[in-house]
N, C-alpha and C. Protein backbone atom coordinates (compact mmCIF):
# COMPACT_ATOMS: atom_id res chain seq x y z
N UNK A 1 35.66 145.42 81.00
CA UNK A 1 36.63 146.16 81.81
C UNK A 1 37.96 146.19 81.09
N UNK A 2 38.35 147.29 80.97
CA UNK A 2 39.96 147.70 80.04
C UNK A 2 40.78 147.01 81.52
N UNK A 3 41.73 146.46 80.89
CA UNK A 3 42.90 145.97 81.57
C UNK A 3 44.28 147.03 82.23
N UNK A 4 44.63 147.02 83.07
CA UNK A 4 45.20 148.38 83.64
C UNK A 4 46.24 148.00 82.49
N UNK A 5 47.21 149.34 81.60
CA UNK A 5 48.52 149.33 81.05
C UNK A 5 49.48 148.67 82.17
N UNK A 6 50.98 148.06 81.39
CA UNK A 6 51.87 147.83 82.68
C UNK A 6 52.91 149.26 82.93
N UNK A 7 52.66 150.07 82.25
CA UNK A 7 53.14 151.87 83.38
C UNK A 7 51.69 152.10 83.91
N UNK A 8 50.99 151.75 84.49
CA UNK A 8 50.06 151.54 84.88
C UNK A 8 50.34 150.91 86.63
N UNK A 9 50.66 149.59 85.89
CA UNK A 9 50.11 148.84 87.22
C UNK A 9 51.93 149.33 87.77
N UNK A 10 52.39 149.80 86.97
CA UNK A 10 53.61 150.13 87.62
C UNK A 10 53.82 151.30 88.54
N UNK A 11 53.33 152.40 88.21
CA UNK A 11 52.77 153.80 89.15
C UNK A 11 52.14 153.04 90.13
N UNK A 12 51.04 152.27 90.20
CA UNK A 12 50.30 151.88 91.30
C UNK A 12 50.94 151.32 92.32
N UNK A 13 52.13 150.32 91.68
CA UNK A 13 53.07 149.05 92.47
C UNK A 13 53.78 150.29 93.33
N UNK A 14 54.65 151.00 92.22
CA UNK A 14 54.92 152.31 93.42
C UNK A 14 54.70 153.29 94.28
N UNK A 15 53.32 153.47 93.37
CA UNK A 15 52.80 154.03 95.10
C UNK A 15 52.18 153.31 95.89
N UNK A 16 51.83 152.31 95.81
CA UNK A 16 51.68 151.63 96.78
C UNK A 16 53.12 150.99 97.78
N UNK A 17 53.90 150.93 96.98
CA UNK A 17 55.09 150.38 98.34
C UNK A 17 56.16 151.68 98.36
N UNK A 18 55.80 153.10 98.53
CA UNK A 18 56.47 154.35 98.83
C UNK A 18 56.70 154.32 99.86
N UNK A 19 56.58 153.94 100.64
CA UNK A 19 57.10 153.87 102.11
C UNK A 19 57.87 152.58 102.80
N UNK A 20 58.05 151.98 101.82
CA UNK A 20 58.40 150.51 102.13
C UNK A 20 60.10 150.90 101.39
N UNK A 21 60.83 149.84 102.16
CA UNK A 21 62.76 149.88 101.98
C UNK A 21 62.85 148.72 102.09
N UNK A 22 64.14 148.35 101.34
CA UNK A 22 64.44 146.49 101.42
C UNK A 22 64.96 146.19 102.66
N UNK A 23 65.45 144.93 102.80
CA UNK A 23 66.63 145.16 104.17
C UNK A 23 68.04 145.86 103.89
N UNK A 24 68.19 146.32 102.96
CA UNK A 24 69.33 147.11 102.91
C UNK A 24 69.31 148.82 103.01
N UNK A 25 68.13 148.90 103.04
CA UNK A 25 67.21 150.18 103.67
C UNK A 25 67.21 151.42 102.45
N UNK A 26 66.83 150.41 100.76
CA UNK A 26 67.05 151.51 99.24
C UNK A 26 65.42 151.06 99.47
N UNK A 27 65.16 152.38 98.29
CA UNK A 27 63.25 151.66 98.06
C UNK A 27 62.86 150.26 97.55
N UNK A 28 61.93 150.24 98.28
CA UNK A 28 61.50 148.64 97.32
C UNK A 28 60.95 149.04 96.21
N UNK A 29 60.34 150.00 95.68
CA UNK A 29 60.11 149.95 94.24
C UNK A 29 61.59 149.85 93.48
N UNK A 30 62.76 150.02 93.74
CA UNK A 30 64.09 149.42 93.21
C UNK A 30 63.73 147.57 92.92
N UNK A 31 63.22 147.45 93.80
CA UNK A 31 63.28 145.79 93.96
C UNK A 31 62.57 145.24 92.91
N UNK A 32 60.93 145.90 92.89
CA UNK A 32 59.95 145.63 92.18
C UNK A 32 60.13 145.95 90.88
N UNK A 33 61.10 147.08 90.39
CA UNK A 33 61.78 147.14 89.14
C UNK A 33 62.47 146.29 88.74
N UNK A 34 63.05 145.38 89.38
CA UNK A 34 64.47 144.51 89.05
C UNK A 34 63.92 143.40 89.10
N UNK A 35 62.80 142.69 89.33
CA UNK A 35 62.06 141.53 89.00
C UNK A 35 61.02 142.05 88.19
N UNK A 36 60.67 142.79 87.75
CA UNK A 36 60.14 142.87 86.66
C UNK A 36 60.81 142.76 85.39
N UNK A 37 61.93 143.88 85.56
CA UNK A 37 62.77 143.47 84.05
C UNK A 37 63.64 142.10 84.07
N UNK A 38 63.84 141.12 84.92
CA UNK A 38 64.15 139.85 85.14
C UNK A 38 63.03 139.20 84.44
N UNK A 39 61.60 139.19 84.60
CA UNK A 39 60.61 138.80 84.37
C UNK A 39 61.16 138.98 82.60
N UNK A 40 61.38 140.19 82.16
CA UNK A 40 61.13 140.86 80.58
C UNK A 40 62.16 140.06 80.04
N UNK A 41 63.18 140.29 80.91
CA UNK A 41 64.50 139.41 80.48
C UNK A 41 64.52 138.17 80.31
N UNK A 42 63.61 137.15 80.62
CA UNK A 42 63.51 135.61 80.76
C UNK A 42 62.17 135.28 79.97
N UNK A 43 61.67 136.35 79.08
CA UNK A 43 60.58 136.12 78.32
C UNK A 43 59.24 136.16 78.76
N UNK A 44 58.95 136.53 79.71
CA UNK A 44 57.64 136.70 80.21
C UNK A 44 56.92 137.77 79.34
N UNK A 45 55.56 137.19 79.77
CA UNK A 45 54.01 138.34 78.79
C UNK A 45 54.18 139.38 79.99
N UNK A 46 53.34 140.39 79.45
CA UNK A 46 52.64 141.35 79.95
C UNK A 46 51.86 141.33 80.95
N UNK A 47 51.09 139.95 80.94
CA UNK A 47 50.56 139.47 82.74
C UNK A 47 52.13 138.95 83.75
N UNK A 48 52.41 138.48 83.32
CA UNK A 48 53.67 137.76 84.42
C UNK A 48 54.76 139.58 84.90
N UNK A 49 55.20 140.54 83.93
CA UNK A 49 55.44 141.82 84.16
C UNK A 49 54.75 142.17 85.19
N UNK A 50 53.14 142.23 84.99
CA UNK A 50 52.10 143.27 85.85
C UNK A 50 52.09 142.22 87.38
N UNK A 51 52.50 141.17 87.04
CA UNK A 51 52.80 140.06 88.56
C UNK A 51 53.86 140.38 89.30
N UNK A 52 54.83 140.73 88.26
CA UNK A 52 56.17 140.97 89.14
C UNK A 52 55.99 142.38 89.49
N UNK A 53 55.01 143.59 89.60
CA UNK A 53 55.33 144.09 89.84
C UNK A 53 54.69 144.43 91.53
N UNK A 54 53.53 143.34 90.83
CA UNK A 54 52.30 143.43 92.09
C UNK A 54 52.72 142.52 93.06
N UNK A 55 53.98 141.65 92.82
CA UNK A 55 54.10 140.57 93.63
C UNK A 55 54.46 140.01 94.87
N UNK A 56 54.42 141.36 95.40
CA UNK A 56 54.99 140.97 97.16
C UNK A 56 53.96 142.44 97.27
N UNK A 57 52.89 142.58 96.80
CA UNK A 57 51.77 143.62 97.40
C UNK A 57 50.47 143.49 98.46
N UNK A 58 50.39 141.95 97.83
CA UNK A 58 49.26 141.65 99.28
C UNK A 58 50.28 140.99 100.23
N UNK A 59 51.00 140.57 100.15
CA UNK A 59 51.78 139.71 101.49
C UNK A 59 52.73 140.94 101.90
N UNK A 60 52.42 141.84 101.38
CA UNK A 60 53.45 143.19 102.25
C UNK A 60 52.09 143.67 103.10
N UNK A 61 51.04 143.92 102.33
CA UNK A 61 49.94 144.67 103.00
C UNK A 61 50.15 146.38 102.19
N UNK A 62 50.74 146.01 101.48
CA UNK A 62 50.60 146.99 100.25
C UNK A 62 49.33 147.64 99.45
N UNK A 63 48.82 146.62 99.43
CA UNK A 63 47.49 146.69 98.66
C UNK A 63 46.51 145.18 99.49
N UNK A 64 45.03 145.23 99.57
CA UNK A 64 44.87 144.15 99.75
C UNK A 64 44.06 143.08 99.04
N UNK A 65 43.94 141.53 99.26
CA UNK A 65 43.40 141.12 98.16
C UNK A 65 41.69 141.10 97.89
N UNK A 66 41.48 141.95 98.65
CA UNK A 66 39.92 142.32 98.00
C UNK A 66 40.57 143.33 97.02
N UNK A 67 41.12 144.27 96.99
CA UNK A 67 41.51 144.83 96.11
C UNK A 67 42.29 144.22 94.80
N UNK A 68 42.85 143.23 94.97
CA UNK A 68 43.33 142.78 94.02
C UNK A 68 42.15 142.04 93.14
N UNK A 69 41.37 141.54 94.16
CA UNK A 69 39.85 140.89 93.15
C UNK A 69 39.30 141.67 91.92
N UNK A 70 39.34 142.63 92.45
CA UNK A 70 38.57 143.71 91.65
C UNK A 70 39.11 144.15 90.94
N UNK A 71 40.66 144.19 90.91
CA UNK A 71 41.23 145.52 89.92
C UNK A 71 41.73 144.93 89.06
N UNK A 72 41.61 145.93 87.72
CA UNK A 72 41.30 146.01 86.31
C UNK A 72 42.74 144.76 85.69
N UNK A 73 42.60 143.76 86.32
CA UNK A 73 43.97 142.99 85.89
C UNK A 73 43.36 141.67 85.15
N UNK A 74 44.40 141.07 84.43
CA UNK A 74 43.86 139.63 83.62
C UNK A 74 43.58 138.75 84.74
N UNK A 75 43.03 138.15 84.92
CA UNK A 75 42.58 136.59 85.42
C UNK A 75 44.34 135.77 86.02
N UNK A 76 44.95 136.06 84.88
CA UNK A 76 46.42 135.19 85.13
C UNK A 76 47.02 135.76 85.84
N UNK A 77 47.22 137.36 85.97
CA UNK A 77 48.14 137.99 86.43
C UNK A 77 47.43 137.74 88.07
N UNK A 78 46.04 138.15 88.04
CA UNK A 78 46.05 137.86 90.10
C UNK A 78 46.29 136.41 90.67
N UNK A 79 46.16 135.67 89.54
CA UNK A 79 46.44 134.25 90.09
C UNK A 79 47.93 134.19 90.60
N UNK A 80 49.29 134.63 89.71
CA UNK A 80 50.12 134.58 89.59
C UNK A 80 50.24 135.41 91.30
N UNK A 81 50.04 136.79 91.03
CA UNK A 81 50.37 137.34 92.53
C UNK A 81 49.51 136.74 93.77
N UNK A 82 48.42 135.88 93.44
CA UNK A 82 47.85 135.29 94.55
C UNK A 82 48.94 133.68 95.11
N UNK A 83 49.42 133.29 93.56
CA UNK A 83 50.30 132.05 93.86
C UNK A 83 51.81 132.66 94.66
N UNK A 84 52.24 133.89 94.61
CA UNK A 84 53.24 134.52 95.14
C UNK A 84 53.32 134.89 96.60
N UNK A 85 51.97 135.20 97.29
CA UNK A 85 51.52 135.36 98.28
C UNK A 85 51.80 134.58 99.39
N UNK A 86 52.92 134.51 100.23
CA UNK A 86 53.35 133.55 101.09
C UNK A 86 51.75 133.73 102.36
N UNK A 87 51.58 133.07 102.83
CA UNK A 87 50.60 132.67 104.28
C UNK A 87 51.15 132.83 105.14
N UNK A 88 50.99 133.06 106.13
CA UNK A 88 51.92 132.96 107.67
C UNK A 88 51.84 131.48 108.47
N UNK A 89 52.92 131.29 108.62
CA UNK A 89 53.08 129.84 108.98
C UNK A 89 52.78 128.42 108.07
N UNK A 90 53.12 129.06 106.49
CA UNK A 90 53.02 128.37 105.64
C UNK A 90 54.10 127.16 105.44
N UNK A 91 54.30 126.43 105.26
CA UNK A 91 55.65 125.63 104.99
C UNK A 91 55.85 126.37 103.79
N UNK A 92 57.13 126.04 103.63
CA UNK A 92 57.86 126.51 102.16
C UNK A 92 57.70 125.18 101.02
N UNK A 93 57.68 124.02 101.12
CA UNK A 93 56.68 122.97 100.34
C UNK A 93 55.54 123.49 99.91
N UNK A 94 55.00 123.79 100.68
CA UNK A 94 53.46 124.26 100.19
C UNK A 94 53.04 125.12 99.43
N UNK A 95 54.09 126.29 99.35
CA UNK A 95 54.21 127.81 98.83
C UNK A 95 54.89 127.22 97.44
N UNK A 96 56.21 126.14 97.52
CA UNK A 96 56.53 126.23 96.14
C UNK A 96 55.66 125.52 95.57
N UNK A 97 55.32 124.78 96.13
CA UNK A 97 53.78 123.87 94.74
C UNK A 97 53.20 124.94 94.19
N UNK A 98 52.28 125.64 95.18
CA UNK A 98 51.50 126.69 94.48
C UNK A 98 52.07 127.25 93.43
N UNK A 99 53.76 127.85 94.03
CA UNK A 99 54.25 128.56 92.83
C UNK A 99 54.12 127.48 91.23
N UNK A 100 54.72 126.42 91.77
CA UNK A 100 55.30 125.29 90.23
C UNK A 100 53.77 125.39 89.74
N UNK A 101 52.72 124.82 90.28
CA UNK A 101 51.45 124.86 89.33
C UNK A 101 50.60 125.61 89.28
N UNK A 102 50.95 127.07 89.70
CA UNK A 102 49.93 128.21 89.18
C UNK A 102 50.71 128.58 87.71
N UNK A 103 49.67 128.37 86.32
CA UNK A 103 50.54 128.84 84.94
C UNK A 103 51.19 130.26 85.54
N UNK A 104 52.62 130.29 84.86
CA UNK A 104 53.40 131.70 85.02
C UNK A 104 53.98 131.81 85.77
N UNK A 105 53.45 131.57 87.28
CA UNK A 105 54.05 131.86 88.56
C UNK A 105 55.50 131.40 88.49
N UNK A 106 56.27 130.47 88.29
CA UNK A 106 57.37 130.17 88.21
C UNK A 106 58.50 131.14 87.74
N UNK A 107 58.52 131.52 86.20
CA UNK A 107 59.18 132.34 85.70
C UNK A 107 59.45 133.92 86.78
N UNK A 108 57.83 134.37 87.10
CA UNK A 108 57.77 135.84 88.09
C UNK A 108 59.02 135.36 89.47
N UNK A 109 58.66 134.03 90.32
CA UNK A 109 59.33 133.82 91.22
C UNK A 109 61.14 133.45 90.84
N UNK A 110 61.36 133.19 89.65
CA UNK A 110 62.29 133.26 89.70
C UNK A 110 63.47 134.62 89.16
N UNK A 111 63.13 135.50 88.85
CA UNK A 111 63.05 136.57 88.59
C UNK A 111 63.38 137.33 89.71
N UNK A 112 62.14 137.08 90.74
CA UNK A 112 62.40 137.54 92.09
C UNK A 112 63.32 136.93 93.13
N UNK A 113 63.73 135.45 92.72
CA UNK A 113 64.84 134.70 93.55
C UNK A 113 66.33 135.13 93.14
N UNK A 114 66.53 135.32 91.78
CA UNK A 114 67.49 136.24 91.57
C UNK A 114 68.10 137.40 92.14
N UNK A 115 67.10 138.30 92.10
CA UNK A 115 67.65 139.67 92.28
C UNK A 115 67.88 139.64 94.18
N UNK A 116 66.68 139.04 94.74
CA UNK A 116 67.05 138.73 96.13
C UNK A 116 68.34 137.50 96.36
N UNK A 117 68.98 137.42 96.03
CA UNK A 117 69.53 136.64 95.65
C UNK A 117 71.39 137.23 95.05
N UNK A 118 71.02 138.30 94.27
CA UNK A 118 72.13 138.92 93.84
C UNK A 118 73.64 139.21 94.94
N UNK A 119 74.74 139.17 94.71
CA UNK A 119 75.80 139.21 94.98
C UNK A 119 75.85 140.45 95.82
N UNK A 120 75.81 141.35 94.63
CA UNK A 120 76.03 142.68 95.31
C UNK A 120 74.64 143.49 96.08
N UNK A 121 73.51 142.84 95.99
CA UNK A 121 72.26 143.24 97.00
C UNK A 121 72.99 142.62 98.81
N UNK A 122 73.24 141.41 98.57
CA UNK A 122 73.20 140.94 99.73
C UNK A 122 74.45 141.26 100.12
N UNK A 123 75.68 141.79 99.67
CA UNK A 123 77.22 142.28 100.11
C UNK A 123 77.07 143.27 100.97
N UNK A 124 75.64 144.51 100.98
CA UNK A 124 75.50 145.21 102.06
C UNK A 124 74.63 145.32 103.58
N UNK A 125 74.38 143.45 103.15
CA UNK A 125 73.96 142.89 105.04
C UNK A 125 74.60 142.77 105.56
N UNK A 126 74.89 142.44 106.99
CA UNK A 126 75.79 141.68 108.10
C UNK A 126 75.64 140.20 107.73
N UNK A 127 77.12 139.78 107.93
CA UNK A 127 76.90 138.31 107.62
C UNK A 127 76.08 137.24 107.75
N UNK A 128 75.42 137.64 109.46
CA UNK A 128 75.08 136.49 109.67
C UNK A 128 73.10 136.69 108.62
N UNK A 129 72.91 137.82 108.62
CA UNK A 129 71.75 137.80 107.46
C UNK A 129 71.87 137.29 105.94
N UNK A 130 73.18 137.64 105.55
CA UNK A 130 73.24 137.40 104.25
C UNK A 130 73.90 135.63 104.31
N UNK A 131 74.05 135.31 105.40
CA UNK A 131 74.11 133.75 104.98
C UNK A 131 72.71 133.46 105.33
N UNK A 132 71.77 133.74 106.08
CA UNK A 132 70.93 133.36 106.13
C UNK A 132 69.78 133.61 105.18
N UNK A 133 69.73 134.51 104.84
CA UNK A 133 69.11 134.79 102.89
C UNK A 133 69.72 134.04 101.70
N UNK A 134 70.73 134.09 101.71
CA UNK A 134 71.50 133.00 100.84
C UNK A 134 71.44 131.47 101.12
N UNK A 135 70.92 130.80 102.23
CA UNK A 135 70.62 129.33 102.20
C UNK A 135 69.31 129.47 102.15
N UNK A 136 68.38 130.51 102.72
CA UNK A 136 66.62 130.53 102.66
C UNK A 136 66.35 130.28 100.83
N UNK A 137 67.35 131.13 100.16
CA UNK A 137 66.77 131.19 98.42
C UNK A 137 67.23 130.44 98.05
N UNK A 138 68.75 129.80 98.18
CA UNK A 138 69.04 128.52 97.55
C UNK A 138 67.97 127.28 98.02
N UNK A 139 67.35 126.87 99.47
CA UNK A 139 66.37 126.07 99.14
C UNK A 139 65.04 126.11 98.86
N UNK A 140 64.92 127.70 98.67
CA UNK A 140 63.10 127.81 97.85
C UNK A 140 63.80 127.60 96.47
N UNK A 141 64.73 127.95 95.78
CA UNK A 141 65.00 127.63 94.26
C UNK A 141 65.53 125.57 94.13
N UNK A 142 65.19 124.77 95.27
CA UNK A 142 65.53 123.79 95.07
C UNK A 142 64.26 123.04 95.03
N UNK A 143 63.41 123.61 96.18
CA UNK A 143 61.95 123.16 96.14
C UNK A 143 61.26 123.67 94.68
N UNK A 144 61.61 124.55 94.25
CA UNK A 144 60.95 125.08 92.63
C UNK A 144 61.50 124.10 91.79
N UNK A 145 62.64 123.36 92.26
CA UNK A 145 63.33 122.76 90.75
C UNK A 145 64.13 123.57 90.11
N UNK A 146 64.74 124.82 90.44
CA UNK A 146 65.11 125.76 89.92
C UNK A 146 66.87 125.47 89.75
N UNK A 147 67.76 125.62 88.82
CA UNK A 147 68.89 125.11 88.86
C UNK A 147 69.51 125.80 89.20
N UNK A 148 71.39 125.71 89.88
CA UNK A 148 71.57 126.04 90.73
C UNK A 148 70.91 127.24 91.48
């Protein structure tokens, strides 16, 4: 099986979340762009890219993970978006282990703690959201080990 290209799994990431907006109500394929090149920017392969792009696709309901079983991706890369995959009523302990010891997953999640995370993303919530996104990522980046 040929491995999907990453303008590939990137058309797919976007059409699959075309109807989806952040909480600041821009597309989320904006989002899924900006942790990907975070991903490019911090040295990541070509699987950890095709993670960040797929990486909030089954826990959106974007795509699902029978579908992710199957499709034309490396072994690392569905692990990575399977280690990304929050549970419902998961503790956040539990979610960052997965992240720290699935290989890769770390670098993709932090990539994505960034940009959710950014100054000027969160300057166009109401306060009381953007303090509350801003202490939620400062302690998933503390449970990762992640500095400040």
């Amino acid at each position: 099986m040929d491995i999907l290209s990453l303008a590939d799994v990137e058309t797919l990431a976007r059409t699959a979340h075309a109807a989806q907006t952040d909480k600041a109500g821009r597309p989320y394929a904006e989002h899924l762009a900006a942790v990907a090149d975070g991903v490019r920017a911090r040295g990541g392969d070509p699987d950890q890219i095709a993670a960040a792009w797929l990486h909030d696709a089954v826990e959106d309901h974007a795509l699902t993970e029978e579908w992710l079983d199957t499709a034309a991706l490396s072994s690392r890369t569905k692990a990575i978006v399977l280690a990304l995959t929050k549970h419902p009523g998961e503790p956040p302990e539990s979610y960052a282990h997965r992240v720290r010891t699935t290989p890769g997953a770390l670098l993709v999640k932090e990539a994505d703690l960034a940009h959710n995370a950014d100054p000027g993303r969160l300057a166009v919530l109401d306060e009381h959201t953007r303090t509350r996104l801003t202490e939620k990522y400062a302690r998933m980046r503390a449970l990762l080990g992640l500095a400040g």
